[in-house]
Protein backbone atom coordinates (compact mmCIF):
# COMPACT_ATOMS: atom_id res chain seq x y z
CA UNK A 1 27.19 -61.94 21.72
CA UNK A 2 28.31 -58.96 19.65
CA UNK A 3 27.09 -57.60 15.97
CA UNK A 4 29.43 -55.97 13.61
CA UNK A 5 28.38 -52.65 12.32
CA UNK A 6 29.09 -51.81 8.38
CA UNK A 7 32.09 -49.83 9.38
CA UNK A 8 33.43 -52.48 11.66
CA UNK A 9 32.67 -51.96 15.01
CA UNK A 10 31.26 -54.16 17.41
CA UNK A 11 27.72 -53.75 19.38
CA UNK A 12 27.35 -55.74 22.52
CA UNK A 13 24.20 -57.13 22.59
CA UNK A 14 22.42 -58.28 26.18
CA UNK A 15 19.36 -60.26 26.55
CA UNK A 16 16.29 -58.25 28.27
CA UNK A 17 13.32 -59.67 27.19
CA UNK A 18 14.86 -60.01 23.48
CA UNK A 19 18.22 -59.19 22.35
CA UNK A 20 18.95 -55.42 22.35
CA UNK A 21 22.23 -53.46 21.58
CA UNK A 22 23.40 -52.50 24.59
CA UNK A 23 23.29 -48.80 25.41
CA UNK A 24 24.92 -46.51 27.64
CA UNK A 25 24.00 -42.89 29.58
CA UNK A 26 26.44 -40.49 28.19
CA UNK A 27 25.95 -36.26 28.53
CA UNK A 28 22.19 -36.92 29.16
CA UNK A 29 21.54 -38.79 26.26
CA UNK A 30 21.57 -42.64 26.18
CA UNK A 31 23.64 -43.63 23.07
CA UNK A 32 24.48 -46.90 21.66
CA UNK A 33 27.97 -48.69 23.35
CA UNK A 34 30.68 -48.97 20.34
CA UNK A 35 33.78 -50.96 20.75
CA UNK A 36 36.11 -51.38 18.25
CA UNK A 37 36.85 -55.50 18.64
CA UNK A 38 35.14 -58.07 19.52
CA UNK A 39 37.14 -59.17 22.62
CA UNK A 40 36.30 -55.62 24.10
CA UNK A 41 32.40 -55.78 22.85
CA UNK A 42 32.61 -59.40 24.87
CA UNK A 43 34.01 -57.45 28.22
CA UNK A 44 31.36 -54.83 28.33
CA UNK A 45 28.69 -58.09 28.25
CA UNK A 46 30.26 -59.32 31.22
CA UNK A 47 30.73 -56.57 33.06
CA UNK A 48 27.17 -56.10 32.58
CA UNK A 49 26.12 -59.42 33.61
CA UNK A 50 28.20 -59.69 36.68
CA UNK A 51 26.88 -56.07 37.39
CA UNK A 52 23.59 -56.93 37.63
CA UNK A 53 24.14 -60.25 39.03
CA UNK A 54 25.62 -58.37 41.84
CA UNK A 55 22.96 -56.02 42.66
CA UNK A 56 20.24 -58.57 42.88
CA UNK A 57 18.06 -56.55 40.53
């Protein structure tokens, strides 16, 4: 599942005890994870999912 943003991006969203926009650790600061389709915003879900599928967490 993805949003679109008013200037057209896409936000992947992951489940965690609700639906949040998925975020990301960049220079220190966690910032929100912008892709610019919707096929990308749907790769970064399942790289997430098989991520933590994988480390048993």
């Amino acid at each position: 599942m993805a949003r679109k943003t008013l200037d057209g991006k896409y936000i992947p969203v992951v489940y965690d005890k609700g639906f949040v926009d998925m975020v990301e650790l960049k220079d220190g600061k966690w910032k929100v994870v912008e892709c610019d389709t919707l096929e990308e915003a749907e790769q970064k879900e399942k790289e997430y999912k098989e991520f933590w599928k994988d480390s048993n967490r």
